[in-house]
N, C-alpha and C. Protein backbone atom coordinates (compact mmCIF):
# COMPACT_ATOMS: atom_id res chain seq x y z
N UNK A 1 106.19 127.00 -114.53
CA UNK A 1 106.24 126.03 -113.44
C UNK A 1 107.67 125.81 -112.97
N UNK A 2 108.66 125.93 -113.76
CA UNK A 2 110.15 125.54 -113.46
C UNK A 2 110.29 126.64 -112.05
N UNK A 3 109.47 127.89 -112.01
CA UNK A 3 110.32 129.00 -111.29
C UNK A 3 109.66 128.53 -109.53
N UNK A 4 108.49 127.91 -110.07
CA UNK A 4 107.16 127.66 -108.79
C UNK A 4 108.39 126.38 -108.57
N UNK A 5 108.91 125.38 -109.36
CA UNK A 5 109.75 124.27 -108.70
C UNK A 5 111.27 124.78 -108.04
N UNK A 6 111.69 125.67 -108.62
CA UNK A 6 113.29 126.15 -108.02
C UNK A 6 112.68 126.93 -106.71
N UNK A 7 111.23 127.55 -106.14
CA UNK A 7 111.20 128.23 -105.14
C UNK A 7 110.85 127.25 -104.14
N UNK A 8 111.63 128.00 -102.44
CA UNK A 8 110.87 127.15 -101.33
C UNK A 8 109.54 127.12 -100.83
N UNK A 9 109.01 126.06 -101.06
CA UNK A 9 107.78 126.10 -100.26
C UNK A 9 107.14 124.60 -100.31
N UNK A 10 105.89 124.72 -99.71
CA UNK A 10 105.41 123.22 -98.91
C UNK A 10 103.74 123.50 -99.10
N UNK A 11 103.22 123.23 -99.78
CA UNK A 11 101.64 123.33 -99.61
C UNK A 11 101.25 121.80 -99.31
N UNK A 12 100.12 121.97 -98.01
CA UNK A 12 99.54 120.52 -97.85
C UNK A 12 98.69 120.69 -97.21
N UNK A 13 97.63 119.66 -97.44
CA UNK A 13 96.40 119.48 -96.70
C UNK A 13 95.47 118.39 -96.83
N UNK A 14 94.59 119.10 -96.43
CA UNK A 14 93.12 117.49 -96.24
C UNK A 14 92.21 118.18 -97.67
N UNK A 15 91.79 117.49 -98.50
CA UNK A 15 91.20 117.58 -99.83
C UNK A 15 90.16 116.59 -99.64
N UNK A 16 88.51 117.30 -100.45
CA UNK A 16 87.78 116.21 -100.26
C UNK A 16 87.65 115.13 -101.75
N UNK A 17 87.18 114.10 -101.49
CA UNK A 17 87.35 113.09 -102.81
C UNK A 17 86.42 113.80 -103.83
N UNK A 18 85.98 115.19 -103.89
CA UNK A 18 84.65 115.35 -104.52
C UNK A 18 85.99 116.62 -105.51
N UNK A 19 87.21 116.92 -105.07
CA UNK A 19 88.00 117.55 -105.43
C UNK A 19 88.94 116.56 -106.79
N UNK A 20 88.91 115.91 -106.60
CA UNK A 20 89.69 114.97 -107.42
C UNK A 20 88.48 114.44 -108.66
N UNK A 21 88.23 115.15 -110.23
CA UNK A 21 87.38 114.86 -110.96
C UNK A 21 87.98 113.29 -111.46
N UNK A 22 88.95 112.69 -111.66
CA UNK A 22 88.99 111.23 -112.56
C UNK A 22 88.49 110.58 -111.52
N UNK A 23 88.17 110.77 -110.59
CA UNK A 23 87.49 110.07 -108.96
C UNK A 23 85.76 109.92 -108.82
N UNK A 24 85.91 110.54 -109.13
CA UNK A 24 84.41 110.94 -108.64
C UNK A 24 83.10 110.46 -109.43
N UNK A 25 82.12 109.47 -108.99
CA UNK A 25 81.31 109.06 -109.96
C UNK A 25 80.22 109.69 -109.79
N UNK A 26 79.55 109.76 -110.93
CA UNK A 26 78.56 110.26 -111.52
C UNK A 26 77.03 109.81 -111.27
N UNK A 27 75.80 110.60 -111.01
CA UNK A 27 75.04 110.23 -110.72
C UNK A 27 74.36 109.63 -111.50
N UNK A 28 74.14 108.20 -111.68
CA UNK A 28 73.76 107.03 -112.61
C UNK A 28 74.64 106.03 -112.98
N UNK A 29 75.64 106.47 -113.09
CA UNK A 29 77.51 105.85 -113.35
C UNK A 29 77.69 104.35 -112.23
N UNK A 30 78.20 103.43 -112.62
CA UNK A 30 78.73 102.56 -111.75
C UNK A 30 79.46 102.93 -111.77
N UNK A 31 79.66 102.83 -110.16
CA UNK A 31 80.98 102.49 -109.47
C UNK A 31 81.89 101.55 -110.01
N UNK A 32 81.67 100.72 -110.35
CA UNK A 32 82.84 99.73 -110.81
C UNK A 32 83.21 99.98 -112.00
N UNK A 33 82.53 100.61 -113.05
CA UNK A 33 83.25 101.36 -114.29
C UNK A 33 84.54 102.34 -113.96
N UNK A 34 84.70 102.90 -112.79
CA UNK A 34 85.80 103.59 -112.29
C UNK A 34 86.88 102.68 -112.66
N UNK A 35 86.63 101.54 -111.64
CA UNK A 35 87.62 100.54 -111.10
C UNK A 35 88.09 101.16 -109.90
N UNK A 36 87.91 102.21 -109.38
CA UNK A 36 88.48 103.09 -107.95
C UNK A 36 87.63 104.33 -107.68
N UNK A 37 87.81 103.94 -106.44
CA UNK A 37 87.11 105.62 -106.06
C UNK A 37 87.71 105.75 -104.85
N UNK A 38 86.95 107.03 -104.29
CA UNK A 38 88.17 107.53 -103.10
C UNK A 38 86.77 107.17 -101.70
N UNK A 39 87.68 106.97 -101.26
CA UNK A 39 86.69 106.55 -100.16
C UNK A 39 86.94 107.79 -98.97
N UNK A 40 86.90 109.19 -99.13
CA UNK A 40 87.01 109.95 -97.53
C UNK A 40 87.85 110.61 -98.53
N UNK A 41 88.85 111.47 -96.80
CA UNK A 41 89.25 112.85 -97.46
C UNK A 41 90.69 112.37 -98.33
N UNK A 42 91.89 113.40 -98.79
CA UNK A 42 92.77 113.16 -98.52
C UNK A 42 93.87 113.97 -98.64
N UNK A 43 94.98 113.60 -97.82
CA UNK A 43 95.56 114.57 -97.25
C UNK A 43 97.03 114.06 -98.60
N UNK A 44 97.31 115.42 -98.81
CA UNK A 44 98.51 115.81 -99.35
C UNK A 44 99.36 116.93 -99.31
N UNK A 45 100.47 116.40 -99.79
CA UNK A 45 101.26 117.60 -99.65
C UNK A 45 102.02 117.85 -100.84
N UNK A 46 102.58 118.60 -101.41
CA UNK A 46 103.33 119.13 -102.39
C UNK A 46 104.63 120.22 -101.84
N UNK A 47 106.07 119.18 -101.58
CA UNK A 47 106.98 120.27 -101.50
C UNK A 47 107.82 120.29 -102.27
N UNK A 48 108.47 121.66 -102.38
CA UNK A 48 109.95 121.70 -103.52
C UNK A 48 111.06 121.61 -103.03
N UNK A 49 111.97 120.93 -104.41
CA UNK A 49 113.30 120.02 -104.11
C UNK A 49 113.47 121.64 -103.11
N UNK A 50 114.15 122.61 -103.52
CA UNK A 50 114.31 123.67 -102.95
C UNK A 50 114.43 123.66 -101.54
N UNK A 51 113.20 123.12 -100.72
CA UNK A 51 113.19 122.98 -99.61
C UNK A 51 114.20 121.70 -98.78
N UNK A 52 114.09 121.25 -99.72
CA UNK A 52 115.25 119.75 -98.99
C UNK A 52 116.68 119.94 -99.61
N UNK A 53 117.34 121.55 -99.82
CA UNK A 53 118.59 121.04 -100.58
C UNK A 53 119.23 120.36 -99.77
N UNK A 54 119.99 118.98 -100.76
CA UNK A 54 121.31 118.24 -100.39
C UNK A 54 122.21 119.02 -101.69
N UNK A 55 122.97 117.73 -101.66
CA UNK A 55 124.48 118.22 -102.47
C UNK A 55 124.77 117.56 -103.68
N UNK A 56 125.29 118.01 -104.46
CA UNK A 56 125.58 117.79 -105.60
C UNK A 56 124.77 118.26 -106.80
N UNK A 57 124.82 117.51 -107.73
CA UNK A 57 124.11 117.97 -109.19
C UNK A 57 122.94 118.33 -108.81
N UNK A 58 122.30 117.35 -108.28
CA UNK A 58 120.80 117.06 -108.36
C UNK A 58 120.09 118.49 -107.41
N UNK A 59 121.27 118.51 -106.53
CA UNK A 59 120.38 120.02 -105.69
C UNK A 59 120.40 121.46 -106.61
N UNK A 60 120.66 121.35 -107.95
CA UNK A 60 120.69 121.92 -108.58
C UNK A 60 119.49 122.23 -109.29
N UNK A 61 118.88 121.23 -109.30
CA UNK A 61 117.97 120.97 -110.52
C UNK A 61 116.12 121.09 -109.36
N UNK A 62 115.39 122.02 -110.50
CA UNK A 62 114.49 122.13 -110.17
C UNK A 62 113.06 121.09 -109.74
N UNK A 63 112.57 121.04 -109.05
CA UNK A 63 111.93 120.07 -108.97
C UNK A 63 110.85 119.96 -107.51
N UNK A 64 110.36 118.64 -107.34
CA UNK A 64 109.29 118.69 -105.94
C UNK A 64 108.96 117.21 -105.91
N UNK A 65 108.46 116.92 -104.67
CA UNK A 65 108.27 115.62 -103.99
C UNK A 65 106.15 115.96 -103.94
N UNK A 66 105.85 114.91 -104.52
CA UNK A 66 104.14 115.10 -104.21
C UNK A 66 103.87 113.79 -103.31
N UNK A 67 103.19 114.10 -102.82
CA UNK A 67 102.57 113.07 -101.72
C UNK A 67 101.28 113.06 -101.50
N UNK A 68 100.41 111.94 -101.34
CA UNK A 68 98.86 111.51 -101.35
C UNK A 68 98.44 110.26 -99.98
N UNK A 69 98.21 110.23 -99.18
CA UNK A 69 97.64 109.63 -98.38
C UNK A 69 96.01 109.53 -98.35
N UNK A 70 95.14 108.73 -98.85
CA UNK A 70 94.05 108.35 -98.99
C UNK A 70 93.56 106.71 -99.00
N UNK A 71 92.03 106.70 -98.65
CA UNK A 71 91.73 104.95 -98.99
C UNK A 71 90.88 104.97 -100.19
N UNK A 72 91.15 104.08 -101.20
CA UNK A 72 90.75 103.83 -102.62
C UNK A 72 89.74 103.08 -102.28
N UNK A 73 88.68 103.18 -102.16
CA UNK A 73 87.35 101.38 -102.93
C UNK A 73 88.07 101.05 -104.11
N UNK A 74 88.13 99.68 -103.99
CA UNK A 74 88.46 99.19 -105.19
C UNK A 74 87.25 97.92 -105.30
N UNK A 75 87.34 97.20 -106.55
CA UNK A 75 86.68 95.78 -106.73
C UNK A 75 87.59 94.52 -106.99
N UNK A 76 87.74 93.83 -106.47
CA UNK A 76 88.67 92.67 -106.32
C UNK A 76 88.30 91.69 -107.43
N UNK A 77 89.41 91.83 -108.18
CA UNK A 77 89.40 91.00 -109.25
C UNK A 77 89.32 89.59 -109.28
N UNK A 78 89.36 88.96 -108.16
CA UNK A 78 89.06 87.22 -108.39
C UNK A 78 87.74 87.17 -107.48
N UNK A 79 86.95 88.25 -106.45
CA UNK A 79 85.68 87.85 -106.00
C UNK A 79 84.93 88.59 -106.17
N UNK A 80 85.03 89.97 -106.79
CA UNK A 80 84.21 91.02 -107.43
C UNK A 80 84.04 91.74 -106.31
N UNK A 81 84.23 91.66 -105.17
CA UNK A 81 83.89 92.41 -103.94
C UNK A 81 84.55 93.34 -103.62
N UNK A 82 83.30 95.17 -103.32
CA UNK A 82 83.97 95.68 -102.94
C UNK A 82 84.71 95.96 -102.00
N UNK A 83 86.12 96.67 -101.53
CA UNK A 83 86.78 96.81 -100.44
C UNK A 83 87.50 97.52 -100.27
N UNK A 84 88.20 98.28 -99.75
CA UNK A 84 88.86 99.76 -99.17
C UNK A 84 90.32 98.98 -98.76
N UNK A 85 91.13 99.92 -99.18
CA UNK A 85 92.50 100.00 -99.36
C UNK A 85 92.96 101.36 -98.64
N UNK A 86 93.68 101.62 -97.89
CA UNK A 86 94.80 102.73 -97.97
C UNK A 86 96.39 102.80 -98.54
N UNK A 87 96.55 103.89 -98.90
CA UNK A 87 97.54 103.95 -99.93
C UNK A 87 98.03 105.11 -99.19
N UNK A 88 99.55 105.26 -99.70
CA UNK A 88 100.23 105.81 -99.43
C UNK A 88 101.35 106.52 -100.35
N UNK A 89 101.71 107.28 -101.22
CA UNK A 89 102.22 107.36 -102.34
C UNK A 89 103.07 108.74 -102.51
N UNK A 90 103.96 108.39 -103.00
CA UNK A 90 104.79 109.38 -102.85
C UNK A 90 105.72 109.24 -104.37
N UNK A 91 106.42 110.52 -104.95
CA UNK A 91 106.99 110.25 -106.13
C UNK A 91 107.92 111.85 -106.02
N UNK A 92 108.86 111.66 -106.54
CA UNK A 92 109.78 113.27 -106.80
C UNK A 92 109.75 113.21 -108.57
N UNK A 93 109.67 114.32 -109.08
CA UNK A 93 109.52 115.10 -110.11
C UNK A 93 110.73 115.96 -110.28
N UNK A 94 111.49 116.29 -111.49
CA UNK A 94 112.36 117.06 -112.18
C UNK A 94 111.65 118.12 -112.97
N UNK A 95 112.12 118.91 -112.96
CA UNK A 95 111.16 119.99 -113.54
C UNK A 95 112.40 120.79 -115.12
N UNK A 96 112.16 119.83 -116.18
CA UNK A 96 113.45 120.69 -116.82
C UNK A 96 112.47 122.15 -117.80
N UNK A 97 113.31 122.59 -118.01
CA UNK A 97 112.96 124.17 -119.00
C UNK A 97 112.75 124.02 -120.38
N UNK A 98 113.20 122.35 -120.76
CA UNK A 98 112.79 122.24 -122.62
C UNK A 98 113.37 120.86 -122.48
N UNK A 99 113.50 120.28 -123.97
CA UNK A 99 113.41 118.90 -124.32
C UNK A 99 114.80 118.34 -124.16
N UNK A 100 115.80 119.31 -124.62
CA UNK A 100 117.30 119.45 -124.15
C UNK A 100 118.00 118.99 -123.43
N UNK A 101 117.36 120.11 -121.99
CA UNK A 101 117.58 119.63 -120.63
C UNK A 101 117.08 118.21 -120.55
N UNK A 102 116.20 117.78 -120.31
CA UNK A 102 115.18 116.54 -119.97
C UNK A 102 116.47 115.65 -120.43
N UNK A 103 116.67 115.47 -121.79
CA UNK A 103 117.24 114.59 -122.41
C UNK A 103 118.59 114.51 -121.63
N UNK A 104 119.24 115.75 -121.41
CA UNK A 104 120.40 115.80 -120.92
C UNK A 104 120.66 114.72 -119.96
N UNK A 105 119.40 115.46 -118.73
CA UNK A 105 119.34 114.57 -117.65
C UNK A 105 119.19 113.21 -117.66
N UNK A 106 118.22 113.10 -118.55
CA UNK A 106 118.10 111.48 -118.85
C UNK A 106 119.22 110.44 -119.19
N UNK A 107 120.15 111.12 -120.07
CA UNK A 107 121.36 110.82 -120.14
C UNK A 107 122.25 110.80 -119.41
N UNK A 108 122.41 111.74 -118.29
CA UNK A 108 123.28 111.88 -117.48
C UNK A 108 122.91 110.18 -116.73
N UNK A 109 121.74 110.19 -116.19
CA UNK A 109 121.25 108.71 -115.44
C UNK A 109 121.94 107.95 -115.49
N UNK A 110 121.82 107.26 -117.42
CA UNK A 110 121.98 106.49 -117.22
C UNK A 110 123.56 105.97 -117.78
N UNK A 111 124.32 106.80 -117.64
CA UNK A 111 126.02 107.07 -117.93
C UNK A 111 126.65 106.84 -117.05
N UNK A 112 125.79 107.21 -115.81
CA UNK A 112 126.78 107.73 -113.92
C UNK A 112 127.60 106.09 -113.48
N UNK A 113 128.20 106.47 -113.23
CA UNK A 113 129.19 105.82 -112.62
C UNK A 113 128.46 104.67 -111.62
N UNK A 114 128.17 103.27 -111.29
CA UNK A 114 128.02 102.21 -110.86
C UNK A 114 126.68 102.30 -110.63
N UNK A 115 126.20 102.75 -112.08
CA UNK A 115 124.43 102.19 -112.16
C UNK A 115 123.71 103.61 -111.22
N UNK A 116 124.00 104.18 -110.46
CA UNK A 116 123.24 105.55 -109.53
C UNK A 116 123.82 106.89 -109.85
N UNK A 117 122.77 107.05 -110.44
CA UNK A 117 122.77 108.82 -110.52
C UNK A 117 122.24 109.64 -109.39
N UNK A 118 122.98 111.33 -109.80
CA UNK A 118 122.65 112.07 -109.02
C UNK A 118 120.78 112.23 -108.70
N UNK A 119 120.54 111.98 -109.73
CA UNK A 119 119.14 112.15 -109.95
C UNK A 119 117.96 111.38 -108.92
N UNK A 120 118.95 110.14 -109.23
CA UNK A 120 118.30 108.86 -108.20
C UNK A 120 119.02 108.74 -106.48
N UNK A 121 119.96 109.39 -105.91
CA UNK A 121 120.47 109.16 -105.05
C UNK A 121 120.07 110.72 -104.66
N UNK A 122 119.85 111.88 -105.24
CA UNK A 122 120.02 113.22 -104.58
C UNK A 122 119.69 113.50 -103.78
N UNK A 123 118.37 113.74 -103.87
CA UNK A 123 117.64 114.59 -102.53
C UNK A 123 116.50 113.54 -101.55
N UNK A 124 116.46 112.71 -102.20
CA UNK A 124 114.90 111.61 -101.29
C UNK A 124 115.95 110.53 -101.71
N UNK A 125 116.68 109.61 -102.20
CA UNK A 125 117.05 108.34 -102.56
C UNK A 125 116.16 107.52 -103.08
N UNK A 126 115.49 108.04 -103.96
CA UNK A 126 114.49 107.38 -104.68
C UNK A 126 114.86 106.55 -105.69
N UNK A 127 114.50 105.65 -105.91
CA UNK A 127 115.00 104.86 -107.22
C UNK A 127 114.63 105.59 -108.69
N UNK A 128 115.20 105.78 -109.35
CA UNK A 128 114.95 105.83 -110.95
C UNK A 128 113.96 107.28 -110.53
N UNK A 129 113.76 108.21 -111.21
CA UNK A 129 113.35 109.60 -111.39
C UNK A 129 112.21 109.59 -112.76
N UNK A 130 111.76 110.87 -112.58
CA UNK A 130 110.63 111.21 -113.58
C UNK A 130 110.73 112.74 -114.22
N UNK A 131 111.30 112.72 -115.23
CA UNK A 131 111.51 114.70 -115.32
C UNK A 131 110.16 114.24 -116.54
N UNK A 132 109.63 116.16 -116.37
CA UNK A 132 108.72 116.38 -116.60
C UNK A 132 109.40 117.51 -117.28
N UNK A 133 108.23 118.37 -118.42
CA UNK A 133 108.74 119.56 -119.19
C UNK A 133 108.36 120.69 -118.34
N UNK A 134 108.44 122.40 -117.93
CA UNK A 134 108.14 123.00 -117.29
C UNK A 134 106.82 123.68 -117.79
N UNK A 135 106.34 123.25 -119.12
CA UNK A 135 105.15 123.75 -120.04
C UNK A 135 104.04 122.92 -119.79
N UNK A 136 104.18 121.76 -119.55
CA UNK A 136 103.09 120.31 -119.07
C UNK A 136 102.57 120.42 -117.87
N UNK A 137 103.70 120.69 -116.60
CA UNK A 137 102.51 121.19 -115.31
C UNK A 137 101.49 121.97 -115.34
N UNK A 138 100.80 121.60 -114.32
CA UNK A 138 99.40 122.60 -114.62
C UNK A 138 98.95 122.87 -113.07
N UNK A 139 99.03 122.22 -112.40
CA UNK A 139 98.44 122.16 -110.94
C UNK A 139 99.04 121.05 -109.85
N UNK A 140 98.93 121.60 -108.55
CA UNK A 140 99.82 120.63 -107.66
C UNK A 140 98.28 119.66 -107.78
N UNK A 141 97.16 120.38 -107.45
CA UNK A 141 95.97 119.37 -107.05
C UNK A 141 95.78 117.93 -108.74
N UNK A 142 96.33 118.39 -109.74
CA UNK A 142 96.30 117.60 -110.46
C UNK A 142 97.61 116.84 -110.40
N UNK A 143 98.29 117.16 -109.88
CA UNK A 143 99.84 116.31 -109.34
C UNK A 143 99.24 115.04 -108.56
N UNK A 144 98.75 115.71 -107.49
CA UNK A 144 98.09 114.53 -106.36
C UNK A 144 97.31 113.65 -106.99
N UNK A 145 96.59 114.42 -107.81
CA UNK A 145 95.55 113.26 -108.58
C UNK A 145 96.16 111.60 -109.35
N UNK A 146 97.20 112.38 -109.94
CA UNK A 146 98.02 111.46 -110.85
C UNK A 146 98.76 110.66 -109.98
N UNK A 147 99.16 111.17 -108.86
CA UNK A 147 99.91 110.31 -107.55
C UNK A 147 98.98 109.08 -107.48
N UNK A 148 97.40 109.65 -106.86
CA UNK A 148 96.83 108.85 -106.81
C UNK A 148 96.81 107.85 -107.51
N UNK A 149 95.96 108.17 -108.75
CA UNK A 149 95.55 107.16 -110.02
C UNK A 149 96.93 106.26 -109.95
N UNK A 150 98.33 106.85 -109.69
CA UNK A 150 99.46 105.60 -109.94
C UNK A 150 99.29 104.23 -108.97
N UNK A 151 98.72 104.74 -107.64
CA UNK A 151 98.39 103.95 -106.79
C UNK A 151 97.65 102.88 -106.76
N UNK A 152 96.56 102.98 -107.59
CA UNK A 152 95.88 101.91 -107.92
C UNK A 152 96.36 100.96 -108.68
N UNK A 153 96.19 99.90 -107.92
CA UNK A 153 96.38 98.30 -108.52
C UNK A 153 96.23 97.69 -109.84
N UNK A 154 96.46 97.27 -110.64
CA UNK A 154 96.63 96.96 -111.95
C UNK A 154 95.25 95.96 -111.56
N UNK A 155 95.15 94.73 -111.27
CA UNK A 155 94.48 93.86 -110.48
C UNK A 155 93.84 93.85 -109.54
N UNK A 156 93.20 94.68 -108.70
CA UNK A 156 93.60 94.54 -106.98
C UNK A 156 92.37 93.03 -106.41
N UNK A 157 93.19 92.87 -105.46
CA UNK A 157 92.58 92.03 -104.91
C UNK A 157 92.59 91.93 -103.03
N UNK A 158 91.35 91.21 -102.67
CA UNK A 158 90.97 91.60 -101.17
C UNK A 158 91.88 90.87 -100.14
N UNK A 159 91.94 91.39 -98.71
CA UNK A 159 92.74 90.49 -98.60
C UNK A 159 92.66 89.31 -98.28
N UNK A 160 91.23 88.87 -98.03
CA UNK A 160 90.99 86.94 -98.52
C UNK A 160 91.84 86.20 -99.57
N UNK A 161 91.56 87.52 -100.79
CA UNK A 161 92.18 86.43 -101.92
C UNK A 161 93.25 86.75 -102.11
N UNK A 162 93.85 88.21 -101.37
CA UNK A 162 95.38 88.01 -101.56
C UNK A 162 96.36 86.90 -100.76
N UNK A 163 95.51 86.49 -99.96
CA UNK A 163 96.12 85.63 -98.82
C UNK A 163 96.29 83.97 -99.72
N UNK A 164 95.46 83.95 -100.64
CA UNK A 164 95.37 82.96 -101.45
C UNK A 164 96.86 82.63 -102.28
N UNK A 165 97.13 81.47 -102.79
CA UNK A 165 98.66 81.78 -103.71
C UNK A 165 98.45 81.79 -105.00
N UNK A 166 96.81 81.58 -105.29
CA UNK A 166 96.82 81.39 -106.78
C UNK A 166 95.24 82.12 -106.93
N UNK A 167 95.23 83.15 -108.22
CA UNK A 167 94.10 83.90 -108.05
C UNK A 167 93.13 82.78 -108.68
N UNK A 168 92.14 83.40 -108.36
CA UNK A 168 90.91 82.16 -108.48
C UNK A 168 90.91 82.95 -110.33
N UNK A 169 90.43 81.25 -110.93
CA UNK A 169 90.11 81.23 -112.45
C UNK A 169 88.85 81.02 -112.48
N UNK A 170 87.77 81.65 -113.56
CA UNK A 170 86.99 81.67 -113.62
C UNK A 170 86.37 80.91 -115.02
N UNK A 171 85.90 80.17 -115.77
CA UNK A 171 85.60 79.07 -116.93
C UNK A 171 84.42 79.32 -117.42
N UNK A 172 84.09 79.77 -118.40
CA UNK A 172 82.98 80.55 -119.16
C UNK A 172 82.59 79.80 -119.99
N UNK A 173 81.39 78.84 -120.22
CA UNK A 173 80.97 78.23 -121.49
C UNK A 173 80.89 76.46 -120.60
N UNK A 174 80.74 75.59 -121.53
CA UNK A 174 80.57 74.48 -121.17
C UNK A 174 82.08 74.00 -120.80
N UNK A 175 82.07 73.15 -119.96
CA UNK A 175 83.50 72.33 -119.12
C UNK A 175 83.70 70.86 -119.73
């Protein structure tokens, strides 16, 4: 995977939710045992650092930007109701060759000179970075997936009750 991250290129497209297996429920399965599902198609893209060189260290270093545009169903945690979200998600990836490198880099981070590394300022200005080993990738379509799944809400809630300032409590047993 390190050689697929040091080369130029750009794969992207429209994917259906029936492509994404941690998505997809099962015939008999609740839906709300997910906690998410994909509601429609979705479009991604997967390009490498390669393609965006800037300057310095970081254009050195192997790597790629994944991107996911889709709407999640979710169930809203203070009214149980379902409701559709779009998301938008995006993340850059380091691609090192062994545990070494990784570490290196990791170190380099957080040493650099007034809190910003090359890592975090290089090629997108992304805050704080994610290196990965070049033996652990497996697929861009499982890249997107994981984009996804990051997307989802710890909590989510609709926007009735996000509009709210305090999530509704719920009191179980006698009062």
């Amino acid at each position: 995977m390190s050689g697929f991250a040091q080369a130029t290129f750009s794969l992207e497209g429209v994917l259906a939710a029936d492509d994404f297996p941690r998505f997809v429920v099962e015939d008999g399965e609740d839906a709300d045992s997910l906690g998410a599902s994909l509601a429609g198609p979705v479009t991604a893209r997967v390009r490498s650092i390669a393609a965006d060189r800037g300057s310095g260290a970081a254009a050195e270093r192997p790597g790629f930007t994944v991107e996911a545009r889709a709407t999640l169903r979710l169930t809203c945690q203070s009214c149980a109701v379902r409701f559709e979200r779009a998301v938008d998600a995006s993340s850059t990836l380091w691609v090192a060759r062994d545990e070494r490198q990784m570490l290196d880099w990791e170190h380099a981070a957080t040493r650099s000179a007034g809190g910003e590394s090359d890592l975090d300022s290089g090629v997108h200005g992304a805050a704080g970075f994610e290196v990965v080993l070049a033996g652990e990738l497996s697929s861009a379509l499982e890249l997107v997936e994981d984009e996804l799944l990051l997307a989802v809400p710890v909590a989510p809630r609709c926007d009735a009750c996000r509009d709210e300032p305090q999530p509704r409590v719920f009191s179980f047993g006698p009062t």
